[in-house]
Protein backbone atom coordinates (compact mmCIF):
# COMPACT_ATOMS: atom_id res chain seq x y z
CA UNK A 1 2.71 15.45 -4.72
CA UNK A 2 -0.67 13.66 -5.96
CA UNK A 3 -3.59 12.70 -3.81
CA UNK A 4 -5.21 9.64 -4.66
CA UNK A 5 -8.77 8.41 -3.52
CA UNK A 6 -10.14 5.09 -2.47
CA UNK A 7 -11.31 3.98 -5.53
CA UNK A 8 -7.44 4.53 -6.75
CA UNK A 9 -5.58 2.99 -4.33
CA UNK A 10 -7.94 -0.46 -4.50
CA UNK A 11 -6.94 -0.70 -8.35
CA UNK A 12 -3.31 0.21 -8.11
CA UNK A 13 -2.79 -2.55 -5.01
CA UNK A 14 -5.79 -4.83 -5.88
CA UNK A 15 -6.59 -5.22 -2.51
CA UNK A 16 -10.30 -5.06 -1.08
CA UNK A 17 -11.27 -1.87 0.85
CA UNK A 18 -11.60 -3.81 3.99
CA UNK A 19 -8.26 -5.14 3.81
CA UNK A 20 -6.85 -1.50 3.18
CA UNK A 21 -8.08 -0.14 6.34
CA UNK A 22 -7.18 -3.30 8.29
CA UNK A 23 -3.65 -2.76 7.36
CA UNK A 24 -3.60 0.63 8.28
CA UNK A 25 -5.02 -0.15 11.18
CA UNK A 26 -2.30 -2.58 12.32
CA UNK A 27 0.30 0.38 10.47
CA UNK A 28 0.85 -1.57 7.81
CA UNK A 29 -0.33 0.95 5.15
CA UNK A 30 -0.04 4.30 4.44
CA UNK A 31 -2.25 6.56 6.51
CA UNK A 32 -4.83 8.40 5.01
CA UNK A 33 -4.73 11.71 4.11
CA UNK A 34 -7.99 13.97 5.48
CA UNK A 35 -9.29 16.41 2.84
CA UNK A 36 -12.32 17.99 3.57
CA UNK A 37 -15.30 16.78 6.27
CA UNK A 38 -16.41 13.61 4.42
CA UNK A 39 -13.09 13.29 1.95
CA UNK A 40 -9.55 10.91 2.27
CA UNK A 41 -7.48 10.34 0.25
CA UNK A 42 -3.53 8.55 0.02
CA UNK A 43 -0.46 10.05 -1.23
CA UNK A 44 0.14 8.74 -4.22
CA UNK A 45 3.86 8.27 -3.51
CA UNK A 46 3.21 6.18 -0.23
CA UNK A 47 1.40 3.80 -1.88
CA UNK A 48 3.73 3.14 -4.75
CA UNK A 49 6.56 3.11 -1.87
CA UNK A 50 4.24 0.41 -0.44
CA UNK A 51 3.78 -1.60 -3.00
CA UNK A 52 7.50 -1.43 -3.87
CA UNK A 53 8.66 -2.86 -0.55
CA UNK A 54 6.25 -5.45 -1.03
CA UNK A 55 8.11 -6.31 -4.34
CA UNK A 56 11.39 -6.06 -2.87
CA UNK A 57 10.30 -8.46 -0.02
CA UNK A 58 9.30 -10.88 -2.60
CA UNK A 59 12.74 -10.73 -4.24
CA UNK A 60 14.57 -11.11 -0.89
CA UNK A 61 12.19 -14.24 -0.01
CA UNK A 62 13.10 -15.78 -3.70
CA UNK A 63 16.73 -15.22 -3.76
CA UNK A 64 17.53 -16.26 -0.52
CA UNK A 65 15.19 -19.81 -1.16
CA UNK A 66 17.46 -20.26 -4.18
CA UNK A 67 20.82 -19.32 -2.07
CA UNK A 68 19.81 -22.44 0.65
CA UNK A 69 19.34 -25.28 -2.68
């Protein structure tokens, strides 16, 4: 397992930091991970999970727009 920090997870999704921690707060990220008094980090594997349902969604969307022509 691999811990990732902030500055990871904005370049692996591309997302802003604000928008991270507005999707967790509605539970639509992966939680963070505490580490130490002033540390967080994300489990690597979460994130990639994540990001991979996000893929998947956008394949579902496309192939079922192309199913209805």
């Amino acid at each position: 397992m691999k811990i990732i920090r902030l500055k990871t997870v904005l370049e692996i999704t591309s997302l802003s930091r604000s928008t991270i921690y507005d999707y967790m707060s509605r539970d639509l990220f992966p939680k963070q991970v505490k580490l130490g008094e002033n540390s967080v980090g994300w489990v690597l594997s979460e994130v990639e999970d994540w990001l991979n349902d996000r893929i998947s969604e956008r394949d579902y969307k496309l192939d079922n727009s192309q199913n209805l022509n």
